[in-house]
N, C-alpha and C. Protein backbone atom coordinates (compact mmCIF):
# COMPACT_ATOMS: atom_id res chain seq x y z
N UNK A 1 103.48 94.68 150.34
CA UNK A 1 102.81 95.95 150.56
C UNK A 1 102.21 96.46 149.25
N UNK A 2 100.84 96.77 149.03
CA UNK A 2 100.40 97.66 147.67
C UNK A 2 100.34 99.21 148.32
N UNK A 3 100.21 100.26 147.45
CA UNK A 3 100.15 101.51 147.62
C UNK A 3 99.63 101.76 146.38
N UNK A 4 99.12 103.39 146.51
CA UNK A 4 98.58 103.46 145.20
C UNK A 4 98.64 104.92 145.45
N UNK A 5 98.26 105.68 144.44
CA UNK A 5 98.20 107.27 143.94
C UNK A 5 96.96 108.03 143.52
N UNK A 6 96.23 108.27 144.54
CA UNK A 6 94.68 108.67 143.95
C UNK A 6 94.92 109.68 143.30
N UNK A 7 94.82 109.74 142.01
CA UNK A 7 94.61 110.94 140.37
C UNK A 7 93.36 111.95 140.92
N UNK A 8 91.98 111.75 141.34
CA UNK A 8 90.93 112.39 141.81
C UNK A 8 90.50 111.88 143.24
N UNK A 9 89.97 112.66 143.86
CA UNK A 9 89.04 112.68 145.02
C UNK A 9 88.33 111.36 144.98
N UNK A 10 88.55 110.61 146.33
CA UNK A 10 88.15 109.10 146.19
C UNK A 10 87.85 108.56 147.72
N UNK A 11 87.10 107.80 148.11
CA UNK A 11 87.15 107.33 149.35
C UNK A 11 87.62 105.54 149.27
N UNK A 12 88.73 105.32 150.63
CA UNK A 12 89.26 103.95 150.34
C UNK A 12 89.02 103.46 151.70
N UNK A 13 88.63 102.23 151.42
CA UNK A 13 88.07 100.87 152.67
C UNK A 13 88.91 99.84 152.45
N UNK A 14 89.36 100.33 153.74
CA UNK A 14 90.69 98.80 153.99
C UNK A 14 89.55 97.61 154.58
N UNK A 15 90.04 96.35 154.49
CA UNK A 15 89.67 95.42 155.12
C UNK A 15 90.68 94.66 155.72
N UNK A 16 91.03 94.49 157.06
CA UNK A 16 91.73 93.72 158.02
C UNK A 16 91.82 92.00 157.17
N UNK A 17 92.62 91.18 157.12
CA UNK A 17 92.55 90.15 156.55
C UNK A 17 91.32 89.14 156.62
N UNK A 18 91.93 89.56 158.13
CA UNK A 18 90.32 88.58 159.24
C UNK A 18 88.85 88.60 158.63
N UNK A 19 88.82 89.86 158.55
CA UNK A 19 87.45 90.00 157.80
C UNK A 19 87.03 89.86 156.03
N UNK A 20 88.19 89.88 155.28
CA UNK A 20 88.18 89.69 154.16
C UNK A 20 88.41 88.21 153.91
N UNK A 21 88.67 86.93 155.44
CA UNK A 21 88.40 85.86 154.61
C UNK A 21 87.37 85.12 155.27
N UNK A 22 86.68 85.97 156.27
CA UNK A 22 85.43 85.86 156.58
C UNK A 22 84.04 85.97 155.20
N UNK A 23 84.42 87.20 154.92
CA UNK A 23 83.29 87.45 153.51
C UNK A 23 83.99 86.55 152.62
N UNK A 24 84.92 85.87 152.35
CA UNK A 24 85.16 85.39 151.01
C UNK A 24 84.58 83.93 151.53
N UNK A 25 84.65 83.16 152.80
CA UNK A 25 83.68 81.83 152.92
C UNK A 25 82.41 82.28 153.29
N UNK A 26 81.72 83.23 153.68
CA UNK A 26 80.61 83.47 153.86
C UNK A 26 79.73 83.49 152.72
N UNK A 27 80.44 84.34 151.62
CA UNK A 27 79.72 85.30 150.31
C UNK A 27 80.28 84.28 149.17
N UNK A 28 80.27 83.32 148.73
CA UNK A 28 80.80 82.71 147.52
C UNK A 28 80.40 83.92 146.17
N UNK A 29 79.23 84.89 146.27
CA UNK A 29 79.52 85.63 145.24
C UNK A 29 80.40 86.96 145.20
N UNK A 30 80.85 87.17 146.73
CA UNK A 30 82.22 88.34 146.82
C UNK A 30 83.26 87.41 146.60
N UNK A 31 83.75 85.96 146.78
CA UNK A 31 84.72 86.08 146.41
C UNK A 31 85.02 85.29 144.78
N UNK A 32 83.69 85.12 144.27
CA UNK A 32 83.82 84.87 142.83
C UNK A 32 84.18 86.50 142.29
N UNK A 33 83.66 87.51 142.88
CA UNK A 33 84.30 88.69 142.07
C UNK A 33 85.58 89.27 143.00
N UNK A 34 86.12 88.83 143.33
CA UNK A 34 87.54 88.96 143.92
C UNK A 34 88.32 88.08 142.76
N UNK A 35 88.14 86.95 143.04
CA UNK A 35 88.57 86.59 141.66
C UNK A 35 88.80 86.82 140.27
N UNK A 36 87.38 87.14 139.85
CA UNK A 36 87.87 87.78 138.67
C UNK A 36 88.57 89.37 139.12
N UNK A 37 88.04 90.47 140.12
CA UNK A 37 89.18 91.20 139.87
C UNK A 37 91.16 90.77 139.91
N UNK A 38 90.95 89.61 140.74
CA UNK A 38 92.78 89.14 140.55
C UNK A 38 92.69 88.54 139.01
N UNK A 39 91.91 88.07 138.56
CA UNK A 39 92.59 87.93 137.09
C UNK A 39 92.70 88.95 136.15
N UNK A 40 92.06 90.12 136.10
CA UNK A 40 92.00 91.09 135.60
C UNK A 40 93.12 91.83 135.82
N UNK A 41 93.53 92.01 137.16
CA UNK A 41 94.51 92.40 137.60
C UNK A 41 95.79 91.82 137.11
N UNK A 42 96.10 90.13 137.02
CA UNK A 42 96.73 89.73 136.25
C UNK A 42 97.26 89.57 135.00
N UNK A 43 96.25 89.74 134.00
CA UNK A 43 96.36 90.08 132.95
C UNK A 43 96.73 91.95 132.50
N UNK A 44 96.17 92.58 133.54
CA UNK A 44 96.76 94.06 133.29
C UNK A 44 98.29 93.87 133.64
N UNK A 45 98.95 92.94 134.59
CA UNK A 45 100.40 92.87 134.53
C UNK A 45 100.81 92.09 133.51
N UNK A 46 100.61 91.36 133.03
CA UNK A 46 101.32 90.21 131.82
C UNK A 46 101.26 91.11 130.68
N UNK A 47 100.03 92.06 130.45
CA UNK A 47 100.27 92.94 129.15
C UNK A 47 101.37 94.46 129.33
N UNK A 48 101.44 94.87 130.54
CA UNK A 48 102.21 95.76 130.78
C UNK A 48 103.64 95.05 130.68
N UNK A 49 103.84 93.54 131.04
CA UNK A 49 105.13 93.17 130.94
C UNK A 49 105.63 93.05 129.87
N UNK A 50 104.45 92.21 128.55
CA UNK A 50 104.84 92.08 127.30
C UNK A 50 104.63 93.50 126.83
N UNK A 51 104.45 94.64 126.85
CA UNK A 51 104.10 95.79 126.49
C UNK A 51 105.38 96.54 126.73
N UNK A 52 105.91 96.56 127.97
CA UNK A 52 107.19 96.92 127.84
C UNK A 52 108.93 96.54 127.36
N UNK A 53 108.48 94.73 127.13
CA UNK A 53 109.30 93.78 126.43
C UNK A 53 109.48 94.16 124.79
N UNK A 54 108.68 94.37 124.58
CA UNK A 54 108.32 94.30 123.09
C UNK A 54 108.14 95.62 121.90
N UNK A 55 107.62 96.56 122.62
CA UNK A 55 107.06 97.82 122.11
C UNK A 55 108.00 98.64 122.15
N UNK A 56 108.46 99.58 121.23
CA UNK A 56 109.16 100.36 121.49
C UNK A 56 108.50 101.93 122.78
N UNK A 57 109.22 102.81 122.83
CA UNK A 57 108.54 103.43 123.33
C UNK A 57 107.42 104.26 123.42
N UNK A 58 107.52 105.07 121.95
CA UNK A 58 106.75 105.94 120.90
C UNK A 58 105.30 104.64 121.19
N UNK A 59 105.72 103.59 120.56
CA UNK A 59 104.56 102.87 120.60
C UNK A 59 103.98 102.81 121.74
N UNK A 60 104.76 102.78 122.70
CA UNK A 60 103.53 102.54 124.53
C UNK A 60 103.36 103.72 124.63
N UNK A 61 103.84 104.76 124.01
CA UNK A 61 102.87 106.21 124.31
C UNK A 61 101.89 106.11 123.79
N UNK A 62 101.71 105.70 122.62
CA UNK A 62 100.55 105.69 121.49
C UNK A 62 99.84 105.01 122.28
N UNK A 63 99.79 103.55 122.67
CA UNK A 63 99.19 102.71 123.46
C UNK A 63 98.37 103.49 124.93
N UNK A 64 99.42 104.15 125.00
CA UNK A 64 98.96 105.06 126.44
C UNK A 64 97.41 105.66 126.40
N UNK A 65 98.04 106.73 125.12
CA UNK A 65 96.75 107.85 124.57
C UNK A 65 95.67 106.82 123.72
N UNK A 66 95.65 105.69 123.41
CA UNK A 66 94.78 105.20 123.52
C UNK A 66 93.65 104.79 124.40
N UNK A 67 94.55 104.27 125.65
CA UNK A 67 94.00 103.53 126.46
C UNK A 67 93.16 104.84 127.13
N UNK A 68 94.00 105.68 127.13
CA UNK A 68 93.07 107.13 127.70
C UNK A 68 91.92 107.05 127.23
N UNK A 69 91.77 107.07 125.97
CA UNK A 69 90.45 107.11 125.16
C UNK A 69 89.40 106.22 125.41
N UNK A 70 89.80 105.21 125.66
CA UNK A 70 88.97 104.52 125.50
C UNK A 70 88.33 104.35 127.17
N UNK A 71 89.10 104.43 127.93
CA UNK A 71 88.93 104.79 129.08
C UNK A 71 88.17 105.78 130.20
N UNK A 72 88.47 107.53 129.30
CA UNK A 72 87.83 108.45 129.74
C UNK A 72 87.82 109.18 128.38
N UNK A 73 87.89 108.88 127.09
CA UNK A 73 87.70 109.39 126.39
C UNK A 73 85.73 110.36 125.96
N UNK A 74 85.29 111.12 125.75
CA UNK A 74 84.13 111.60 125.30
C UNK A 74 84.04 111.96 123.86
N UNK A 75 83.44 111.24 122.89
CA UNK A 75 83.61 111.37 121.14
C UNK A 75 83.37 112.48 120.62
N UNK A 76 83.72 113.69 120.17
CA UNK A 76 83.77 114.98 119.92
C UNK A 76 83.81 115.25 118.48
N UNK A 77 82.78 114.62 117.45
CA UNK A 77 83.13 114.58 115.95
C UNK A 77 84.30 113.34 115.76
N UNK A 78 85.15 113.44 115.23
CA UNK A 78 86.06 112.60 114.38
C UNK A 78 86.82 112.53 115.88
N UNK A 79 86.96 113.98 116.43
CA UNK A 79 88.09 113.22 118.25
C UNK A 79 87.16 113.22 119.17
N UNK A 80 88.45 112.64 120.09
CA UNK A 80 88.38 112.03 121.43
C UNK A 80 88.86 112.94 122.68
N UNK A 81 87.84 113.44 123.47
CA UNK A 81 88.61 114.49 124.34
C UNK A 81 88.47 113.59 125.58
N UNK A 82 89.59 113.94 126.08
CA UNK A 82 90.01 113.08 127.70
C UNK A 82 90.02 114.62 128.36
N UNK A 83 89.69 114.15 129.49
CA UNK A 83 89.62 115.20 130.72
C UNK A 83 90.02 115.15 131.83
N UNK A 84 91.06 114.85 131.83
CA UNK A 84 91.59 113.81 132.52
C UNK A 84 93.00 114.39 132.97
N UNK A 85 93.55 114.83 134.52
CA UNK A 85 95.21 115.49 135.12
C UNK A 85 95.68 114.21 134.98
N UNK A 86 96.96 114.28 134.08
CA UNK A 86 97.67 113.37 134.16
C UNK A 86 99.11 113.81 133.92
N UNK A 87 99.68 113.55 134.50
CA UNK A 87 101.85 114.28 134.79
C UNK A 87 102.18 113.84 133.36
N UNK A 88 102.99 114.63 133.42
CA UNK A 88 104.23 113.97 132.23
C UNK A 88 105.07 113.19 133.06
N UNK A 89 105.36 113.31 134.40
CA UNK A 89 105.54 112.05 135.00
C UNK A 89 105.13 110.75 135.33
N UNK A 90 103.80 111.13 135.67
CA UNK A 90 103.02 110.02 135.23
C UNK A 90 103.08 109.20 134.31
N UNK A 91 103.09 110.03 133.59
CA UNK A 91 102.66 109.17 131.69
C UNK A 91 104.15 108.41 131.78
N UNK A 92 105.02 109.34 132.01
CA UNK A 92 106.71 108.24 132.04
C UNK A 92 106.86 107.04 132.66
N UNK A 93 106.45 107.04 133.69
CA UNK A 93 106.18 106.46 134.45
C UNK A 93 105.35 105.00 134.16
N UNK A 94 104.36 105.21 133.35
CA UNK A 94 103.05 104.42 132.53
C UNK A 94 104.03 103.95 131.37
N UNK A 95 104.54 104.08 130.45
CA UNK A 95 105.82 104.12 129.31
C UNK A 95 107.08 103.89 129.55
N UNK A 96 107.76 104.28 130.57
CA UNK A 96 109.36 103.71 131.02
C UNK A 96 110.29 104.72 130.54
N UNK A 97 109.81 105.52 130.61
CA UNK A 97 110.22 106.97 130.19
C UNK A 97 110.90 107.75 131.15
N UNK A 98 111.41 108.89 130.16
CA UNK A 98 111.60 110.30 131.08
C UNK A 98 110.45 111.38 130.87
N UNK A 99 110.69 111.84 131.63
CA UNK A 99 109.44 112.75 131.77
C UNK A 99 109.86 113.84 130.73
N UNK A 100 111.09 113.94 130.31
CA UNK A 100 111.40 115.14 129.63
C UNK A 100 111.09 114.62 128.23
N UNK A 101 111.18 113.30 127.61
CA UNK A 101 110.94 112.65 126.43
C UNK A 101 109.87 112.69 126.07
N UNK A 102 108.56 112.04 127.21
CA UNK A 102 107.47 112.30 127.09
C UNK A 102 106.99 113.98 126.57
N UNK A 103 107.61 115.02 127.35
CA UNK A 103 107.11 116.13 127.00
C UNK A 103 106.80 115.90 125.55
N UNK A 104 108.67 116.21 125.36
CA UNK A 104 109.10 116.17 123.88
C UNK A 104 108.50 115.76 122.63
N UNK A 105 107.52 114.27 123.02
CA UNK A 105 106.84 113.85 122.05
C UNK A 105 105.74 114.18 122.28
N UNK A 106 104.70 114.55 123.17
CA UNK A 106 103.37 115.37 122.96
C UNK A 106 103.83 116.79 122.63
N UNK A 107 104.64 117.25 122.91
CA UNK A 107 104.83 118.20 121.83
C UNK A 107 104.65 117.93 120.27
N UNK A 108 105.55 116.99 119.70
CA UNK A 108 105.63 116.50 118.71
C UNK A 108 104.40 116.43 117.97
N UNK A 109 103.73 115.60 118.98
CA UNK A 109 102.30 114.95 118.72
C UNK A 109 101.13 115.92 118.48
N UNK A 110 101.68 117.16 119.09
CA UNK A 110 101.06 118.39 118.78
C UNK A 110 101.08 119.05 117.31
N UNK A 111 102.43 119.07 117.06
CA UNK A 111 102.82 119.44 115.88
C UNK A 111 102.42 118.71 114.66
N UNK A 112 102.13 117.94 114.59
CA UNK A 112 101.37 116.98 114.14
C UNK A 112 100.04 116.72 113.81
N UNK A 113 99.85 117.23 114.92
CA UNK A 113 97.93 117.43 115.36
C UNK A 113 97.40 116.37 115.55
N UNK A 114 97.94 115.37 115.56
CA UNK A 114 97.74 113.87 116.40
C UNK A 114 96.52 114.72 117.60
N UNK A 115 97.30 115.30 118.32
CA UNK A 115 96.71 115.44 119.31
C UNK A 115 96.17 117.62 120.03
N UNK A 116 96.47 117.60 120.77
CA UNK A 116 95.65 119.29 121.40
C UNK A 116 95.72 118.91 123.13
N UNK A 117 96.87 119.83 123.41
CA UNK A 117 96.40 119.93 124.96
C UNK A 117 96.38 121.25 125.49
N UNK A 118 95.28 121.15 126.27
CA UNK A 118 94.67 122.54 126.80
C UNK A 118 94.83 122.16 128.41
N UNK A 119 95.50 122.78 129.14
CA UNK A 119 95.26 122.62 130.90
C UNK A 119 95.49 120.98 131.29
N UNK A 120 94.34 120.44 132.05
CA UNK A 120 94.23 118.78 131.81
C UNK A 120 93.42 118.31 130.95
N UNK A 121 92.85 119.34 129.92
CA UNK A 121 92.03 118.30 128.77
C UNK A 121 93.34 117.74 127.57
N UNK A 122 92.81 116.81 127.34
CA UNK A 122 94.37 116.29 126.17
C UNK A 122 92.84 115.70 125.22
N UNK A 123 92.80 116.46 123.79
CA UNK A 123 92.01 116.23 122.77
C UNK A 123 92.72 115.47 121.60
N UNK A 124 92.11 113.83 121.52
CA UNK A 124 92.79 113.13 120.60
C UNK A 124 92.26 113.46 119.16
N UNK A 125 93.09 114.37 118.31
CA UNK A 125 92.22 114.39 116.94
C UNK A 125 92.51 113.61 115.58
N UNK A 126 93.76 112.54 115.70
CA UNK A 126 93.76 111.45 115.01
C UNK A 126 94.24 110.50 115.46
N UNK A 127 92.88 109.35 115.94
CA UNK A 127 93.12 108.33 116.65
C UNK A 127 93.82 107.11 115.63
N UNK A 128 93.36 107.63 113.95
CA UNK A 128 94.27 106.88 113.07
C UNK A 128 95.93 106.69 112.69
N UNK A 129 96.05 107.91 113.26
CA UNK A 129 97.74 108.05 113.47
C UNK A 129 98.34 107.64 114.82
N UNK A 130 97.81 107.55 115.83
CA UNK A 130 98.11 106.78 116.86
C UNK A 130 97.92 105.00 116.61
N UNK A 131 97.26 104.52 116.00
CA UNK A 131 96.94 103.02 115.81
C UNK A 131 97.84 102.70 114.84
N UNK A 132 98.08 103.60 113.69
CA UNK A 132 99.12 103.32 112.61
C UNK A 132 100.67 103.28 113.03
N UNK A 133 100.11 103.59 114.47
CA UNK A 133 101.99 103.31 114.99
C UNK A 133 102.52 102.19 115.60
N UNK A 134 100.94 101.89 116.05
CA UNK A 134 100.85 100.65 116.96
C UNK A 134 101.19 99.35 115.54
N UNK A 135 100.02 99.67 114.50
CA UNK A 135 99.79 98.71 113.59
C UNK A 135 100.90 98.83 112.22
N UNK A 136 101.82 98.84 112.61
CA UNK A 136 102.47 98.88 111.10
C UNK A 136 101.90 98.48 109.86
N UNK A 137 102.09 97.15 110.25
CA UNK A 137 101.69 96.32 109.34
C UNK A 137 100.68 96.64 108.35
């Protein structure tokens, strides 16, 4: 079974099997891009697996508010404003977290000035201190 969590207003089209392996011998170019979406898809799980193997947590937050950025980020001078409702459950959820930890560290991250959250805008204003957590080295 998949399920999923629409974040915004969205319209969704099921396809009965029958007909989805009808278009995939009919259309060799729907199901060359079925394909690549399952590998894409695949590789978004193998990095979430090694991502949660490996990373501490702080770091897959950082990773998180990246991926925001780059994602729905809009370049605002030196930051990155996302505009974007997203839970502190959510985000735990995305990280392997508690939702109360998560607070805790965008708070932090506030204090800091890493970051700025207003309502659902979350304004990244040093994307160098988020990468320097990722990048030790």
């Amino acid at each position: 079974m998949w399920s999923g969590v629409a974040m915004e207003k969205c319209e969704i089209q099921a396809l009965p099997s029958t007909d989805l392996q009808r278009l995939l011998s009919e259309m060799p170019s729907f199901a060359l891009a079925m394909i690549d979406g399952l590998i894409a898809k695949g590789k978004c799980y193998s990095s979430m697996a090694q991502m949660l193997g490996t990373r501490s947590v702080i770091e897959r937050l950082a990773q998180y508010l990246l991926n925001l950025s780059e994602l729905y980020g809009i370049a605002d001078g030196d930051a990155v404003v996302v505009n974007r409702k997203v839970t502190h459950d959510q985000i735990a959820a995305m990280v392997g977290s508690t939702r109360q930890w998560v607070t805790m560290m965008l708070k932090r991250f506030q204090t800091k000035r890493i970051i700025t959250i207003d309502g659902s805008t979350i304004r990244i204003e040093r994307i160098d201190l988020l990468e320097k957590l990722l990048f030790k080295d």
